[in-house]
C-alpha atoms as a PDB file:
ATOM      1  CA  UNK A   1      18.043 122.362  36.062  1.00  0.00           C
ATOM      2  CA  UNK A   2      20.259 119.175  35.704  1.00  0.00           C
ATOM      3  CA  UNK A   3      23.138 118.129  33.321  1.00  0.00           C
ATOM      4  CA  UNK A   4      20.499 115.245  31.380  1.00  0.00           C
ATOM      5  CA  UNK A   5      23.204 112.561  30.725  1.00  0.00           C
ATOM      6  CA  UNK A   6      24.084 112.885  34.677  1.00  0.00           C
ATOM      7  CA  UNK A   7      20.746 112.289  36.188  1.00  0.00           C
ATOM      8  CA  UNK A   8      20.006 110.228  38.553  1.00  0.00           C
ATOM      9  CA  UNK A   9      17.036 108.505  40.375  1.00  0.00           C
ATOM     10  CA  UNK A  10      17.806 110.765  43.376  1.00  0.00           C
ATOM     11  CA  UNK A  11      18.500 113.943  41.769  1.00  0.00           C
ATOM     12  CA  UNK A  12      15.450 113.773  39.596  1.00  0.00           C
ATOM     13  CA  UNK A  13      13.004 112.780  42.251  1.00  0.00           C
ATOM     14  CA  UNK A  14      14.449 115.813  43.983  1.00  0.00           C
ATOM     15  CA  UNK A  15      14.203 118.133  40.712  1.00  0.00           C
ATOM     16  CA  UNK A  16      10.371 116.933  40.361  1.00  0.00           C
ATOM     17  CA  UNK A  17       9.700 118.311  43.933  1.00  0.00           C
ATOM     18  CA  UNK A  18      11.183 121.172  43.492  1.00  0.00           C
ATOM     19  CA  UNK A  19       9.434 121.894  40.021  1.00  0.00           C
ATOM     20  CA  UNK A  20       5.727 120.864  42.083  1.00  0.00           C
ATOM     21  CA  UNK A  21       6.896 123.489  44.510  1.00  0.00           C
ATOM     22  CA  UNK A  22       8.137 126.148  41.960  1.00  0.00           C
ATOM     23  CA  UNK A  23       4.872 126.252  39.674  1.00  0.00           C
ATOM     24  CA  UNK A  24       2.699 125.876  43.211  1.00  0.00           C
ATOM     25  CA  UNK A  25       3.760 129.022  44.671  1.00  0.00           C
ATOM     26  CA  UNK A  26       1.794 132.097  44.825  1.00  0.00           C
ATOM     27  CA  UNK A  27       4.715 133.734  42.375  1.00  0.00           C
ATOM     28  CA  UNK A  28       4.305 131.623  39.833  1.00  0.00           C
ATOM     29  CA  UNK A  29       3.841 132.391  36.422  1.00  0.00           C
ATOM     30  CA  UNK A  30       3.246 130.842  32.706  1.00  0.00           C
ATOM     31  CA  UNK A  31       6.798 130.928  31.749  1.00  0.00           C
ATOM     32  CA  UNK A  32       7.495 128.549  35.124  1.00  0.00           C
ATOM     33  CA  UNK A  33       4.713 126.175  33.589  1.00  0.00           C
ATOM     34  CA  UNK A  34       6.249 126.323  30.067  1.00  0.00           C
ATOM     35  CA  UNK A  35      10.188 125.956  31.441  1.00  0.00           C
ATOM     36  CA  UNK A  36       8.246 122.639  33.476  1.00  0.00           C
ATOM     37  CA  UNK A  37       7.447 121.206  30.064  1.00  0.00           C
ATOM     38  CA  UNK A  38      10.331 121.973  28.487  1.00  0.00           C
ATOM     39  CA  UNK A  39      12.113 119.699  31.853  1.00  0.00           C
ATOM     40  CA  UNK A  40       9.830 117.380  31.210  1.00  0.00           C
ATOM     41  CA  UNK A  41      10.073 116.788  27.988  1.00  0.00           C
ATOM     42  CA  UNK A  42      13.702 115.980  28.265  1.00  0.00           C
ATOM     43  CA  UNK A  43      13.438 112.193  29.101  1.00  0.00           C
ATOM     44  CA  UNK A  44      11.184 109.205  30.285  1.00  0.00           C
ATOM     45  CA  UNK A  45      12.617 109.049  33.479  1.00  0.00           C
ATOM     46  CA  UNK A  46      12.153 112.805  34.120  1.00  0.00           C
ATOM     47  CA  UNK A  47       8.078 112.769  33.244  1.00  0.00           C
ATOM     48  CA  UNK A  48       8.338 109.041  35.469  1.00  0.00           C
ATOM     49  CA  UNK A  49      10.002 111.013  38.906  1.00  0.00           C
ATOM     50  CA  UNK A  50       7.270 114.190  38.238  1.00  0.00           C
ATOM     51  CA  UNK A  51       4.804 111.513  38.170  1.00  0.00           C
ATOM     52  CA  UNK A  52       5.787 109.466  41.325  1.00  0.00           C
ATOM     53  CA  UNK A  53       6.315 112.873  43.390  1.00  0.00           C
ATOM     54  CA  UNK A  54       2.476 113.477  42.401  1.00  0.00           C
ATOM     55  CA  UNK A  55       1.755 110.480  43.406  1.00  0.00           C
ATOM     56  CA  UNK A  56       3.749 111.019  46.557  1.00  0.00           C
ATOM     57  CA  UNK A  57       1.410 113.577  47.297  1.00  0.00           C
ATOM     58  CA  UNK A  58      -1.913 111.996  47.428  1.00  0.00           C
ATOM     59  CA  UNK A  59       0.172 109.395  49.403  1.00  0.00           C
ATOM     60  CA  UNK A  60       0.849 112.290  51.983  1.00  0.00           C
ATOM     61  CA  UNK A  61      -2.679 113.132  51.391  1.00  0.00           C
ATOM     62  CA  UNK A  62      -4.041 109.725  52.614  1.00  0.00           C
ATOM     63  CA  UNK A  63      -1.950 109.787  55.416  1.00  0.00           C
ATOM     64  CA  UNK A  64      -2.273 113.027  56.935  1.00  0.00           C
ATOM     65  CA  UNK A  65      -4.346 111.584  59.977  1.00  0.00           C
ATOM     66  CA  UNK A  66      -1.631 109.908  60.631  1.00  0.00           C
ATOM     67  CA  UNK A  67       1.228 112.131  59.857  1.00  0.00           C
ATOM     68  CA  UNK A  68      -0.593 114.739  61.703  1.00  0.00           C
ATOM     69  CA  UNK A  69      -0.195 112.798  65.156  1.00  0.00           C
ATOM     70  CA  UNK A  70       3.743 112.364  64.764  1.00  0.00           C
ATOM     71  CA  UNK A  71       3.794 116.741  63.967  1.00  0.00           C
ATOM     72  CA  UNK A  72       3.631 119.444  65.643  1.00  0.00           C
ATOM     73  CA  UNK A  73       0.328 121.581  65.335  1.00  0.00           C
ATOM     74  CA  UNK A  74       0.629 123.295  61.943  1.00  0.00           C
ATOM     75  CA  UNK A  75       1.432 127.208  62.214  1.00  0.00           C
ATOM     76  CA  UNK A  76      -1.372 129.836  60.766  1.00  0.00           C
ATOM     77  CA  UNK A  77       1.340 130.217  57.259  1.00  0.00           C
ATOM     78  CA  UNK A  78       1.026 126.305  56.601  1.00  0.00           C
ATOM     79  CA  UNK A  79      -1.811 125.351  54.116  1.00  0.00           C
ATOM     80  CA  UNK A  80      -3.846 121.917  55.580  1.00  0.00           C
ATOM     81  CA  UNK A  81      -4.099 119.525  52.671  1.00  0.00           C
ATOM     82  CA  UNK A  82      -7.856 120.233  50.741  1.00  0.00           C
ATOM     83  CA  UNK A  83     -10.738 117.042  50.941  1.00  0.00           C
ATOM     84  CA  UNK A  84     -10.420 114.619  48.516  1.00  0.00           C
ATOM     85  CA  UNK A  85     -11.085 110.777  47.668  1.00  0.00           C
ATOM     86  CA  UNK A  86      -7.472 108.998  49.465  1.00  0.00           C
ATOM     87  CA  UNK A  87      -5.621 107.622  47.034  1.00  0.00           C
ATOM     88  CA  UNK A  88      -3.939 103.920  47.957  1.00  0.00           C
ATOM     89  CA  UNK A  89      -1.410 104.106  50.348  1.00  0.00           C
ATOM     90  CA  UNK A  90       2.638 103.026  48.964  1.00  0.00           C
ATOM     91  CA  UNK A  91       5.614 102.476  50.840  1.00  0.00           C
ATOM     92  CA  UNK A  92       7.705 105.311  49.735  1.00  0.00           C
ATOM     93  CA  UNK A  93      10.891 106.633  51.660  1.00  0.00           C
ATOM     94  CA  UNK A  94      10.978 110.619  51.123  1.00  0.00           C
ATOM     95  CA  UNK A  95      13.031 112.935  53.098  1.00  0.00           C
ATOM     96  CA  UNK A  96      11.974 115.509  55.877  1.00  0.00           C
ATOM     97  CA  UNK A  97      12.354 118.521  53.881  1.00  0.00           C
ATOM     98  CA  UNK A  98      11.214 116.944  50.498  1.00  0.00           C
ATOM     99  CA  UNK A  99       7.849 116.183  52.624  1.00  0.00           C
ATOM    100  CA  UNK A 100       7.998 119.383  53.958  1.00  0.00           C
ATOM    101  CA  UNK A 101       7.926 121.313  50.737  1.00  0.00           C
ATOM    102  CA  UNK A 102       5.415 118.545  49.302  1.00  0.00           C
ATOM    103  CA  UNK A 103       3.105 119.119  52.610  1.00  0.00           C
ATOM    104  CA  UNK A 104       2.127 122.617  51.217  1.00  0.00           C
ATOM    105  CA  UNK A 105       1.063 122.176  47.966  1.00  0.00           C
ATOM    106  CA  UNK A 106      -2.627 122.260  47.092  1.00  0.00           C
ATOM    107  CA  UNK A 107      -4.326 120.987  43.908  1.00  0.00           C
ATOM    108  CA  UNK A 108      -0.668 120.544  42.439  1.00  0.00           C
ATOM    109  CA  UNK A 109      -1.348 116.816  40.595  1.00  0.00           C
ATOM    110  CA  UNK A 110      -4.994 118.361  39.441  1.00  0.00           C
ATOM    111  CA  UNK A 111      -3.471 121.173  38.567  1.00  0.00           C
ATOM    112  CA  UNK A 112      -0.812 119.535  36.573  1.00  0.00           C
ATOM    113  CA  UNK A 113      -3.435 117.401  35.082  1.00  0.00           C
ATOM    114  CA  UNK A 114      -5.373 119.976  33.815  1.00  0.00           C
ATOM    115  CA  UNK A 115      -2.689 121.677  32.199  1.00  0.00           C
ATOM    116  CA  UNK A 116      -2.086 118.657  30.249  1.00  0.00           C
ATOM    117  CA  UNK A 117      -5.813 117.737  29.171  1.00  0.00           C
ATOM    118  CA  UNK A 118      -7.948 115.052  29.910  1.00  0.00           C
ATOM    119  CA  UNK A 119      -7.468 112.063  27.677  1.00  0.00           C
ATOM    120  CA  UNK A 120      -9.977 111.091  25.033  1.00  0.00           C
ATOM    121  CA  UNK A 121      -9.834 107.291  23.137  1.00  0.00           C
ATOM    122  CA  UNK A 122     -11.805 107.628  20.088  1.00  0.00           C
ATOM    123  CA  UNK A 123     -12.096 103.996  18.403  1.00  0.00           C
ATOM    124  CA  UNK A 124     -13.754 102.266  15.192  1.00  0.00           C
ATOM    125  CA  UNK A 125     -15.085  98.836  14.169  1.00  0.00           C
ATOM    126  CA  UNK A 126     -14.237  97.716  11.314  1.00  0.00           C
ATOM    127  CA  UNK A 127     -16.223  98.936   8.160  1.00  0.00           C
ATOM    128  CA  UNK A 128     -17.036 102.126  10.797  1.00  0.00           C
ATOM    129  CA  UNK A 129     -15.668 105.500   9.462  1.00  0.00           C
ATOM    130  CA  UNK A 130     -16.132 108.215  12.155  1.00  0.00           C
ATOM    131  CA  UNK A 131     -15.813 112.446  12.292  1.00  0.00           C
ATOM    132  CA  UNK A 132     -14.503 114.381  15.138  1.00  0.00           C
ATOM    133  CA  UNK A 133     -14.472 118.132  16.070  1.00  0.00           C
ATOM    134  CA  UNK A 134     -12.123 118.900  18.562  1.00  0.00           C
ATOM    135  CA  UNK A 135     -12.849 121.430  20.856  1.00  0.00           C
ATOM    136  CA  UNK A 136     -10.036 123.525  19.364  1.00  0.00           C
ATOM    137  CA  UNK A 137     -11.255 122.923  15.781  1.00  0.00           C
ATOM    138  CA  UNK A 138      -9.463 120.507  14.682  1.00  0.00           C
ATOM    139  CA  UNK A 139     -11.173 117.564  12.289  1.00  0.00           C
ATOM    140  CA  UNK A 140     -10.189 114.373  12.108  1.00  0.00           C
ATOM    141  CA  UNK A 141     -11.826 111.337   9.985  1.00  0.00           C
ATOM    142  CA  UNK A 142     -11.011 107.849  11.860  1.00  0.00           C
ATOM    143  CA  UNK A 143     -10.741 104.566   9.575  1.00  0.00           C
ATOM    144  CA  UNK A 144     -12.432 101.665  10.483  1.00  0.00           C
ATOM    145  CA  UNK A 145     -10.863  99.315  12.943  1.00  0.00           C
ATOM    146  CA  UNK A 146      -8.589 102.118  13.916  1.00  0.00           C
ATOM    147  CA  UNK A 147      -7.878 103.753  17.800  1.00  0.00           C
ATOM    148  CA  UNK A 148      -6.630 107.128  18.635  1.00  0.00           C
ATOM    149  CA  UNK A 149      -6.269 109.187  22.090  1.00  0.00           C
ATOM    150  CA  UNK A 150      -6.292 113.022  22.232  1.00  0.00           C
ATOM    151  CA  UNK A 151      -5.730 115.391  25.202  1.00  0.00           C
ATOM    152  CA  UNK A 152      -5.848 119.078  24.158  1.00  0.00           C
ATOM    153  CA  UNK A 153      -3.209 120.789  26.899  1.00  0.00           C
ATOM    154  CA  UNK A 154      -2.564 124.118  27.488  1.00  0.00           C
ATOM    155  CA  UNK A 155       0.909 123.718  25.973  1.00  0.00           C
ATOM    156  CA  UNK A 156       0.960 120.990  23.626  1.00  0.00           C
ATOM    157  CA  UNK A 157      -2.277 118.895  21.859  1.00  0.00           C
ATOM    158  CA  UNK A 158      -1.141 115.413  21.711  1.00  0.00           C
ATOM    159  CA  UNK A 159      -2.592 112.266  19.963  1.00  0.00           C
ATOM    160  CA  UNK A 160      -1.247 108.627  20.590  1.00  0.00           C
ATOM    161  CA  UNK A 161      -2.100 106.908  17.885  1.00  0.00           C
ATOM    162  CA  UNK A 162      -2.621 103.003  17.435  1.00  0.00           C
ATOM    163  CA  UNK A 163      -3.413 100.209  14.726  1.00  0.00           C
ATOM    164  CA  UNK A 164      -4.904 103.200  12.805  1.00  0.00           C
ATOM    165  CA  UNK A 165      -5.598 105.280   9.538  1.00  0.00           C
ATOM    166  CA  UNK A 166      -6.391 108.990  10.121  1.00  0.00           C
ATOM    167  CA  UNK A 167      -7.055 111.810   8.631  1.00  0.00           C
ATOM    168  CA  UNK A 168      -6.175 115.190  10.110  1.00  0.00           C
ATOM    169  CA  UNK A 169      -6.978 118.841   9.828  1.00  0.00           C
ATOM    170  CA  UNK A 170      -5.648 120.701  12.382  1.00  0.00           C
ATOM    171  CA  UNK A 171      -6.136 124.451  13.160  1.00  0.00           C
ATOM    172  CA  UNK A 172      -4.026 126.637  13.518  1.00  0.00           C
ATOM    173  CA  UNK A 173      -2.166 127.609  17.115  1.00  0.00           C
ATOM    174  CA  UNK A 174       1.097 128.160  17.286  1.00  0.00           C
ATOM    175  CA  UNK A 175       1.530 127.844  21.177  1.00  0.00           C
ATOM    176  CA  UNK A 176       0.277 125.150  20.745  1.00  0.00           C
ATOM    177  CA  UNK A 177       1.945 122.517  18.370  1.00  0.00           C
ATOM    178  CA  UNK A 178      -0.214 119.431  17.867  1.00  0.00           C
ATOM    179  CA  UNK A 179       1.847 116.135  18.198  1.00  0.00           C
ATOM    180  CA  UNK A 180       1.020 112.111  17.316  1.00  0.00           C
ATOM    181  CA  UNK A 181       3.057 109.492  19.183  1.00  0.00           C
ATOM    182  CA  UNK A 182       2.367 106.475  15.911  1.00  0.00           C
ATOM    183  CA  UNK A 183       4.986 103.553  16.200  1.00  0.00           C
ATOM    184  CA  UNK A 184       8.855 104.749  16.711  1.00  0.00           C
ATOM    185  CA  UNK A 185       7.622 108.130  14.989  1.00  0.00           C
ATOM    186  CA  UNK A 186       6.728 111.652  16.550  1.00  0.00           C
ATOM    187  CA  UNK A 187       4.582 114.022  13.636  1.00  0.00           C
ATOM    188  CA  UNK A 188       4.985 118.000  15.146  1.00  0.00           C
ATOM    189  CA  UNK A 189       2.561 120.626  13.018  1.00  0.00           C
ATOM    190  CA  UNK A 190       1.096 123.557  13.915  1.00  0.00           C
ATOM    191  CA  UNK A 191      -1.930 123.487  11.497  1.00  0.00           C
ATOM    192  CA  UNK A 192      -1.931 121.369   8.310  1.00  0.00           C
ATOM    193  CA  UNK A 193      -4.083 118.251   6.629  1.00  0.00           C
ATOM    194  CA  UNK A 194      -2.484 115.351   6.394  1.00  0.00           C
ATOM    195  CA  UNK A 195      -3.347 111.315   6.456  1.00  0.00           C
ATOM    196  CA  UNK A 196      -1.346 109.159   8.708  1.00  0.00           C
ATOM    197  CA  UNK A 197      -1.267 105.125   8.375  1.00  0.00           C
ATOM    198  CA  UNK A 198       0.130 103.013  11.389  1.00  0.00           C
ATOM    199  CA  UNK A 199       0.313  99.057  10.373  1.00  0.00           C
ATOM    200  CA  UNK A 200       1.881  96.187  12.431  1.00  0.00           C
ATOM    201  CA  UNK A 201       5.130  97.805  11.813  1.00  0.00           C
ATOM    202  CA  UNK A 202       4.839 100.980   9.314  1.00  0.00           C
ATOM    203  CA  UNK A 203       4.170 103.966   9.281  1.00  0.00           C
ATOM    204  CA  UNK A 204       3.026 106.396   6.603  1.00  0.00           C
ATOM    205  CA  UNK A 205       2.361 110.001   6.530  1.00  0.00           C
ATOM    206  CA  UNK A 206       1.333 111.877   3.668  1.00  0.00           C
ATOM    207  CA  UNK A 207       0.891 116.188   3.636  1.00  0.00           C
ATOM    208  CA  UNK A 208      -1.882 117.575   1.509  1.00  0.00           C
ATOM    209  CA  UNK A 209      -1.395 121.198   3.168  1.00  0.00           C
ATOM    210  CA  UNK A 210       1.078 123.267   5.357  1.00  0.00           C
ATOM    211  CA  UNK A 211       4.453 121.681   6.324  1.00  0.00           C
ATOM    212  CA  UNK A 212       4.693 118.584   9.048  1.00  0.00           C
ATOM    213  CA  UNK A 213       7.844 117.710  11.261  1.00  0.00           C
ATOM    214  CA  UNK A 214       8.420 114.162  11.660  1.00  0.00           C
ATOM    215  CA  UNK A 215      10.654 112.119  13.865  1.00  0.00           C
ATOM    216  CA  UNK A 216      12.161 109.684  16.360  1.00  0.00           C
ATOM    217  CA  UNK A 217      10.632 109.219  19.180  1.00  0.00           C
ATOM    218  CA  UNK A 218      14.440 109.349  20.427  1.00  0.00           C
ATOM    219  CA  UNK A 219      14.791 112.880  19.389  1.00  0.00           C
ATOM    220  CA  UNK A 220      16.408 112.231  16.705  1.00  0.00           C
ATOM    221  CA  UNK A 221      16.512 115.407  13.584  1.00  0.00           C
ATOM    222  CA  UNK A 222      12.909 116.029  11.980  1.00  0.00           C
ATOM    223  CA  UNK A 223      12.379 115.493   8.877  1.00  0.00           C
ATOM    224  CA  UNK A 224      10.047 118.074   6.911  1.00  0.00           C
ATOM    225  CA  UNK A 225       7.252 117.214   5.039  1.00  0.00           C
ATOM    226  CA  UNK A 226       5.835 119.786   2.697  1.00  0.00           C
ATOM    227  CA  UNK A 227       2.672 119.428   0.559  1.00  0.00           C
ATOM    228  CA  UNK A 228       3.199 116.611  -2.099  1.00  0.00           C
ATOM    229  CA  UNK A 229       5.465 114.281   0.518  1.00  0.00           C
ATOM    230  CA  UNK A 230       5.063 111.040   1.998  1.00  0.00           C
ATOM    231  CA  UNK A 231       7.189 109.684   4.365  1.00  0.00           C
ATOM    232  CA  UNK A 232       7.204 105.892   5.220  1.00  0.00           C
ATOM    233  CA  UNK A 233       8.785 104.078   7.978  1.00  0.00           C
ATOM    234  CA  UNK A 234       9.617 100.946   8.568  1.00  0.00           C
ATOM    235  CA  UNK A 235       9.409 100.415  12.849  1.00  0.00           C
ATOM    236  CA  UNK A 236      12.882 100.006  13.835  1.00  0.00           C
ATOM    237  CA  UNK A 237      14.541 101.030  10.563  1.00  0.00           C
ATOM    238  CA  UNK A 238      16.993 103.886  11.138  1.00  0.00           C
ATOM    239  CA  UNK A 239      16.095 105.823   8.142  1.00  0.00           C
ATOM    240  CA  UNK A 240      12.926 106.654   6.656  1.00  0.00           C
ATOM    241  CA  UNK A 241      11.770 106.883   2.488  1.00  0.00           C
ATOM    242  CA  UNK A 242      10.816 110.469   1.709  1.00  0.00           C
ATOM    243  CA  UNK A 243       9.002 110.202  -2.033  1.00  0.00           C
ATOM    244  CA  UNK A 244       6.659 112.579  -4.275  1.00  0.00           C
ATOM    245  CA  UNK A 245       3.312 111.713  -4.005  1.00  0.00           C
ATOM    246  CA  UNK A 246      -0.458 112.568  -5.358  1.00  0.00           C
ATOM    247  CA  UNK A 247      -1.448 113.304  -1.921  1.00  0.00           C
ATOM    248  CA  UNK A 248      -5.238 112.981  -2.457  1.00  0.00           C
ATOM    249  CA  UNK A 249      -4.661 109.560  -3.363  1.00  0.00           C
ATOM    250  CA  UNK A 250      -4.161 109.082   0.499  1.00  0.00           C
ATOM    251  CA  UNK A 251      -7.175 110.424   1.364  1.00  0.00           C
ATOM    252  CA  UNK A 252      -9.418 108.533  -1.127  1.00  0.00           C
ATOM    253  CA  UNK A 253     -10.619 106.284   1.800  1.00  0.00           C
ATOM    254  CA  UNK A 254     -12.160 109.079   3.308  1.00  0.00           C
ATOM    255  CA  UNK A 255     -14.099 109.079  -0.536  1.00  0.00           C
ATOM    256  CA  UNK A 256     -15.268 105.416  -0.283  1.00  0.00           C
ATOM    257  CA  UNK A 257     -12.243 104.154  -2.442  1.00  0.00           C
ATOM    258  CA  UNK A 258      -8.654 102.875  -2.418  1.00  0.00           C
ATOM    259  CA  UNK A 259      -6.060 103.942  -4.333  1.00  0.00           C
ATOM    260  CA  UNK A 260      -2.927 101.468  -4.732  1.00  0.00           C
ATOM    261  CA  UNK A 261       0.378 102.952  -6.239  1.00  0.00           C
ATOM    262  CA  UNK A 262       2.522  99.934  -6.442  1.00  0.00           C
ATOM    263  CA  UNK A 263       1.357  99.075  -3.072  1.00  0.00           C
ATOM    264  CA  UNK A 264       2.091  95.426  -1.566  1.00  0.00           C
ATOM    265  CA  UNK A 265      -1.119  93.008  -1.800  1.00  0.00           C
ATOM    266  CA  UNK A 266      -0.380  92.435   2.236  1.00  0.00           C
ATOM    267  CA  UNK A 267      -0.715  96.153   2.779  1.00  0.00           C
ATOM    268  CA  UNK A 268      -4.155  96.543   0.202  1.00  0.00           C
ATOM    269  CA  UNK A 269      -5.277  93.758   2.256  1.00  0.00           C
ATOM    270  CA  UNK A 270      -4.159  95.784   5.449  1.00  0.00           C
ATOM    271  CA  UNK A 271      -6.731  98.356   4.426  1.00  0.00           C
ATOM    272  CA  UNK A 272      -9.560  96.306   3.069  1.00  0.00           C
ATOM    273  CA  UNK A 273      -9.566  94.581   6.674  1.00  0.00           C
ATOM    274  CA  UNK A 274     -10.423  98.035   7.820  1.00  0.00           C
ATOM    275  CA  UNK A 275     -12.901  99.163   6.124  1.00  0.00           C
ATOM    276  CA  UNK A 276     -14.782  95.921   6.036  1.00  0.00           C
ATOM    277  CA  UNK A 277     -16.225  93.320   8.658  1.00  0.00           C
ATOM    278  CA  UNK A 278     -15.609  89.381   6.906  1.00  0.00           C
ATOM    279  CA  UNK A 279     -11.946  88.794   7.676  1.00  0.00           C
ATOM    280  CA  UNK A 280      -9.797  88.808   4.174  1.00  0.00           C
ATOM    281  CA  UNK A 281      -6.491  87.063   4.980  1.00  0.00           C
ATOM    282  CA  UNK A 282      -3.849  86.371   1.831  1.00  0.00           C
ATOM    283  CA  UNK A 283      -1.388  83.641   1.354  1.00  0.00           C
ATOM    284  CA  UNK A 284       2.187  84.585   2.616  1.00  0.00           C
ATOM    285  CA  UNK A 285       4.023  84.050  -0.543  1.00  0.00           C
ATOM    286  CA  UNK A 286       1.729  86.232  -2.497  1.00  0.00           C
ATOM    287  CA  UNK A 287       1.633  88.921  -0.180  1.00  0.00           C
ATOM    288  CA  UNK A 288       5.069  90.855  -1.641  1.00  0.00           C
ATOM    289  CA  UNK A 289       3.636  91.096  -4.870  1.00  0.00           C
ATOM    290  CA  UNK A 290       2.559  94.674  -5.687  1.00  0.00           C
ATOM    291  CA  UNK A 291      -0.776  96.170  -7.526  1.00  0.00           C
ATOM    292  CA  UNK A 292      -1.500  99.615  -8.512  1.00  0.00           C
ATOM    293  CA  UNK A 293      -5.561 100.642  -9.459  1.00  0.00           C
ATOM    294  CA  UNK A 294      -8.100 102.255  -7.665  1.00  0.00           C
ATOM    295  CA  UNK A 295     -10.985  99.551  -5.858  1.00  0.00           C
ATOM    296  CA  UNK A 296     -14.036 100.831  -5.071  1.00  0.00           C
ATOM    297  CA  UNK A 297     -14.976 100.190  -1.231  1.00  0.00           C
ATOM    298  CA  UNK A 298     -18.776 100.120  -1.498  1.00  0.00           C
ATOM    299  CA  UNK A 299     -18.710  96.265  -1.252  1.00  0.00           C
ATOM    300  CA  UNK A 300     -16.144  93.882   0.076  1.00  0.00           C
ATOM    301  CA  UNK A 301     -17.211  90.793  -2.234  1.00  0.00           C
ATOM    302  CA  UNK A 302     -16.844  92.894  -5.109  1.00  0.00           C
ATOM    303  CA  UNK A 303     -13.562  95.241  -3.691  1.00  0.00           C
ATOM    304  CA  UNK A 304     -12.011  91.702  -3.616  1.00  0.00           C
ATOM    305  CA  UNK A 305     -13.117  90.061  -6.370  1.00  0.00           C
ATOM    306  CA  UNK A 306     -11.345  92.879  -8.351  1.00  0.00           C
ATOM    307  CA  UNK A 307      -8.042  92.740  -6.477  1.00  0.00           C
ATOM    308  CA  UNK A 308      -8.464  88.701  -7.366  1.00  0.00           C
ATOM    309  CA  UNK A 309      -9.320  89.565 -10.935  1.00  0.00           C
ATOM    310  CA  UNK A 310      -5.725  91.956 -11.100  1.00  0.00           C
ATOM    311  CA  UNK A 311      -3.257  89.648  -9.477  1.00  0.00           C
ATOM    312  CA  UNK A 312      -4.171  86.520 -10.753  1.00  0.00           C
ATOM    313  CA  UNK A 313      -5.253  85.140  -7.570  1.00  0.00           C
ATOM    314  CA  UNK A 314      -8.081  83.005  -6.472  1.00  0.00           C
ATOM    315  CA  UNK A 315     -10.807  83.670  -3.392  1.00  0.00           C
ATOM    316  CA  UNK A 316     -11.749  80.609  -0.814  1.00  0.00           C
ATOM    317  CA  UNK A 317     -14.014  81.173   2.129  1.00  0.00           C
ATOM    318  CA  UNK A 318     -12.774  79.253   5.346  1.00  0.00           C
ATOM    319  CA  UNK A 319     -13.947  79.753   8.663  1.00  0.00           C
ATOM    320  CA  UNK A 320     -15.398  83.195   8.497  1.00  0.00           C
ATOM    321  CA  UNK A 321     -12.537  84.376   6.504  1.00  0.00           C
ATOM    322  CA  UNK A 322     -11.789  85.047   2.547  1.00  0.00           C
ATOM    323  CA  UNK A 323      -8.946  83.940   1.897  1.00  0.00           C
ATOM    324  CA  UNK A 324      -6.459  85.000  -1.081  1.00  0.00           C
ATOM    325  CA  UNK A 325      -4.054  82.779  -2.803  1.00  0.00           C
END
């Protein structure tokens, strides 16, 4: 509707009531509801004004007692406002015909909300591995000490991902593309597997099937990721590393073991911390050296006695914690 580099606080807040009132009417139809995504998906502060005018609403809502005694009595065409729990009252200045339009729209924020799906955390302990079926058949095996949300929308499946390791298989739907917020990065498929890794400040994702968009969460151009590719990302960094991988070796957590290719010891360490529960910390300046070998993850004594036994490096229990050095 609006020029995006001329927006303003006013303009959108005035755009988001029109867009409640547009998909709200009785002549509404799916390609309103998909142009309203495509608005919304614009910028921040376009989803932030949508958001406020919904909450503008239940404010209405709250206050309709009131509101009602400063009105006139409502003509037969005007829809009262449906029963509901009052939200908390704000102090927010809105216009006579912004309030107006606003006044007659039922179930919009519920409505809205729906369309977006309800949002799921999934989280693991450390040492806990865990399965999920979504309800639109996608699989996805969690690491330990990892934390994922999901909401499956009518437009758009989204996952925000956090200090995690995941798997994914997703199915197939191309109106709906399935898309991971993890770090700086946006990952766009339709339906492929692939094994994501999010770090303090990295970010790996590796394609075993199908083809997988990723990007800044700026917009900036995708990059494509076909079977064979990894692509890691340093938070911050302008430009990612695209390389040719094994991509199964990605996945061999999911198979109880962990396969290094001239990895870091701080990032093997990274993952043994997941899937086990004694704390292993390593010494700073022998962090940056690298390993490559498969450990087996049945046991954390032994998994570390054999990184130990490869670098050179010696194992000290202090206060709950093995320590490498």
């Amino acid at each position: 509707m609006s020029d995006q580099g001329l927006e303003t606080k006013e303009g959108l807040r005035d755009e988001a009531v029109a867009w409640l009132v547009r998909v709200q009417s009785d002549a509404a139809t799916a390609e309103d509801w998909a142009a309203l995504s495509d608005w919304l998906e614009g910028s921040e502060a376009r989803l932030a004004a949508f958001e406020e005018a919904e909450l503008i609403v239940a404010d209405l809502d709250a206050r309709k007692a009131e509101l009602a005694e400063r009105l006139p009595p409502p003509q037969p065409n005007v829809v009262s406002f449906p029963k509901r729990t009052p939200a908390p009252a704000r102090r927010v200045w809105i216009g006579g015909a912004i309030a107006a339009s606003l006044a007659v729209l039922v179930g919009g924020p519920a409505l809205w909300t729906a369309s977006q799906g309800q949002s799921v955390t999934y989280e693991t302990r450390p040492g806990e591995t865990r399965r999920i079926a979504l309800a639109d058949g996608t699989r996805i095996t969690l690491d330990g000490g990892s934390k994922l949300s999901v909401r499956l929308g009518w437009r758009k499946r989204q996952v925000e991902m956090g200090l995690a390791q995941a798997s994914f298989d997703v199915a197939k739907d191309p109106s709906r593309p399935f898309v991971i917020g993890v770090g700086d990065q946006r990952v766009r498929v339709v339906g492929t597997e692939f094994n994501i890794r999010h770090d303090d400040k990295s970010v790996r994702v590796t394609v075993r099937r199908g083809v997988v968009e990723v990007a800044q969460r700026d917009g900036q151009s995708p990059v494509r990721l076909t079977v064979g590719q990894e692509l890691r990302h340093e938070e911050g960094a302008a430009r990612s590393e695209v390389r040719r991988v094994a991509p199964d070796g990605a996945f061999a957590w999911t198979q109880g073991q962990l396969v290094a290719d001239n990895e870091t010891l701080g990032d093997i360490v990274a993952d043994l911390n997941r899937r086990f529960t004694t704390p292993i910390r390593i010494a700073p300046q022998v962090a940056g050296r690298r390993f490559s070998g498969v450990i087996a993850l049945e046991d954390q004594d032994a998994a570390v006695r054999v990184l130990a036994g490869y670098a050179g490096l010696t194992v000290d229990r202090e206060n709950g914690e093995m320590v490498l050095r």
